[in-house]
C-alpha atoms as a PDB file:
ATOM      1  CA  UNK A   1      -1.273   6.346  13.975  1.00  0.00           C
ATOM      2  CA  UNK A   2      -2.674   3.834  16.266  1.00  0.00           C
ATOM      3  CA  UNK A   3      -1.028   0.369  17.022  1.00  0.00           C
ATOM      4  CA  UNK A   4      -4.157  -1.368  15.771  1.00  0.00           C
ATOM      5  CA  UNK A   5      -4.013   0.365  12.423  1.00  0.00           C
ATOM      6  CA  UNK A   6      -0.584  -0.543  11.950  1.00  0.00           C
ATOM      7  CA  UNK A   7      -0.952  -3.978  12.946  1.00  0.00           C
ATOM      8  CA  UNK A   8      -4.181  -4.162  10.255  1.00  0.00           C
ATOM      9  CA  UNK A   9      -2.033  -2.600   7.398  1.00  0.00           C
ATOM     10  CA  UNK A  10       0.899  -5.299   8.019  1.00  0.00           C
ATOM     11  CA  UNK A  11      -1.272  -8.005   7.674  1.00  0.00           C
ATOM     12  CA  UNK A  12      -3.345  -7.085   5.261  1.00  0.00           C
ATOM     13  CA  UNK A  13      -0.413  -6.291   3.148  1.00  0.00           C
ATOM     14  CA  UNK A  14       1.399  -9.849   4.012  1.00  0.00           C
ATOM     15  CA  UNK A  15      -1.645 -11.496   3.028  1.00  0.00           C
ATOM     16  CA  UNK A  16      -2.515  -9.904  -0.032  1.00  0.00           C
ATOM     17  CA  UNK A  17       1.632 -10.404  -1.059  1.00  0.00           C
ATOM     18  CA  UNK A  18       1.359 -14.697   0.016  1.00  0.00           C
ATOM     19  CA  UNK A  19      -2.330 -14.647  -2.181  1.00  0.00           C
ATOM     20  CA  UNK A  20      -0.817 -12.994  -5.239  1.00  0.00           C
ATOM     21  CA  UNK A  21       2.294 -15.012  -4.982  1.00  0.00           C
ATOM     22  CA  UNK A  22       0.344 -18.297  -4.881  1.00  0.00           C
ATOM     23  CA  UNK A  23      -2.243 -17.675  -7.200  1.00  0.00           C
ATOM     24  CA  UNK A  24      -0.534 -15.187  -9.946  1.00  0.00           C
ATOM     25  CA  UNK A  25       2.797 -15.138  -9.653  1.00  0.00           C
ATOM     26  CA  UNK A  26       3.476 -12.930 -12.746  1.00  0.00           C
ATOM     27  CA  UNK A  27       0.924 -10.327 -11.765  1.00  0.00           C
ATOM     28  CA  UNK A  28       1.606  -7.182  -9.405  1.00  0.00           C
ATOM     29  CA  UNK A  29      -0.927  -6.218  -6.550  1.00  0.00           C
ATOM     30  CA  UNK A  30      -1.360  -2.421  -5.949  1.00  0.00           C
ATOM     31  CA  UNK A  31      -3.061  -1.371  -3.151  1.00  0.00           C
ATOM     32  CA  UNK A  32      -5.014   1.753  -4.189  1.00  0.00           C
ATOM     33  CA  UNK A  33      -5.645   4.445  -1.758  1.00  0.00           C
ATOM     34  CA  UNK A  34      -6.131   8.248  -2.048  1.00  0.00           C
ATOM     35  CA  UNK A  35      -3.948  11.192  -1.576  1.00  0.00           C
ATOM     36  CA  UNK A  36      -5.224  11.525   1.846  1.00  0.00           C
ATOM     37  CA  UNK A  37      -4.764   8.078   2.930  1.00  0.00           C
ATOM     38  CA  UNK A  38      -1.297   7.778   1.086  1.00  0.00           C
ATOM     39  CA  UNK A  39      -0.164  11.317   3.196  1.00  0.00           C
ATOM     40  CA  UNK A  40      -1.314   9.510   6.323  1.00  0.00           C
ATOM     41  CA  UNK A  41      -0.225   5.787   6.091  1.00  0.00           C
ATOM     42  CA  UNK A  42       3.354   6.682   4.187  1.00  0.00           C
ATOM     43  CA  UNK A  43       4.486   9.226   6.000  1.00  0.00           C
ATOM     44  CA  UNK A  44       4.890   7.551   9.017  1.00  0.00           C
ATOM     45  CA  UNK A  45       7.557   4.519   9.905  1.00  0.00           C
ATOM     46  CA  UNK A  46       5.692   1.732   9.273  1.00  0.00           C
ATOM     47  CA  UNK A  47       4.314   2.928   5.788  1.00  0.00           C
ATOM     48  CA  UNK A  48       7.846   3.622   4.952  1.00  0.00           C
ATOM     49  CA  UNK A  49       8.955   0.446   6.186  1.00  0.00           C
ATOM     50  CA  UNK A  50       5.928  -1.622   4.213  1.00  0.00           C
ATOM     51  CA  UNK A  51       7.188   0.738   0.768  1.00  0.00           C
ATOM     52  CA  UNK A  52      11.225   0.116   1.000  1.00  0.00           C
ATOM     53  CA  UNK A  53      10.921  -3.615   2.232  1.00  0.00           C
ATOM     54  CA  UNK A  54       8.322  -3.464  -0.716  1.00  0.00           C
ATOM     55  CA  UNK A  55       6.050  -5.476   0.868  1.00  0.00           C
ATOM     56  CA  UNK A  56       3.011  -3.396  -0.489  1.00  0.00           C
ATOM     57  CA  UNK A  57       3.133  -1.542  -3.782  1.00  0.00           C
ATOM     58  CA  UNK A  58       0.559   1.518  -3.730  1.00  0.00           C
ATOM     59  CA  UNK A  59      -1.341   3.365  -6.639  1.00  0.00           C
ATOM     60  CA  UNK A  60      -2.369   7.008  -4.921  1.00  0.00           C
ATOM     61  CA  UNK A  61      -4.906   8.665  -6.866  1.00  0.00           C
ATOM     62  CA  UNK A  62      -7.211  11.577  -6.684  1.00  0.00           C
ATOM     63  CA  UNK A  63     -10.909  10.873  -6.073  1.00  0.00           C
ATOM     64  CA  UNK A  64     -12.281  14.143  -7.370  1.00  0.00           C
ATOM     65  CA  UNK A  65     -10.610  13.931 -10.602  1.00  0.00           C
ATOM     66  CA  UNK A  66      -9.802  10.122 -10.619  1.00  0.00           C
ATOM     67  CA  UNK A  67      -6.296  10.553 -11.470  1.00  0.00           C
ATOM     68  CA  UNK A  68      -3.149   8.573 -10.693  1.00  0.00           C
ATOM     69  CA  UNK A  69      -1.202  10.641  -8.911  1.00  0.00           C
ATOM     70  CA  UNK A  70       1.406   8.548  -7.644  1.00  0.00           C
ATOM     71  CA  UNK A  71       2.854   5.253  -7.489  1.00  0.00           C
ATOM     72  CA  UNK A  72       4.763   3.939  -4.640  1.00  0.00           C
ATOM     73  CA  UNK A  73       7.434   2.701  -4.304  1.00  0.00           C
ATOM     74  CA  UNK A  74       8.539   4.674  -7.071  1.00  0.00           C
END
């Protein structure tokens, strides 16, 4: 995966985390993505680093079927 895209995910996902934290603390943010994405992103270090530092929570689903799949971390 590129540097770029890693550098996007990290601050997206340390933005979205300050936002929620600020404006709803008691709610949890889930980034959704698809299978495809999730095999992609997570699979890699800095998707695994982003889920065990949980720094971004993730709802996978399938877009055919529009099915939750997965939640990560789990």
């Amino acid at each position: 995966m590129s540097t770029i895209w890693n550098r996007l995910l990290v601050n997206t996902s340390c933005i979205n985390k300050s936002w929620r934290l600020q404006t709803e603390p008691d709610r949890e943010l889930f980034l959704a993505v698809t299978n495809k994405v999730a095999n992609t992103i997570f699979s890699v270090e800095i998707g695994q680093i982003l889920l065990d530092g949980n720094i971004v929570k993730v709802l996978v689903f399938d877009p055919e079927s529009e099915i939750i799949t997965q939640w990560l971390p789990n």
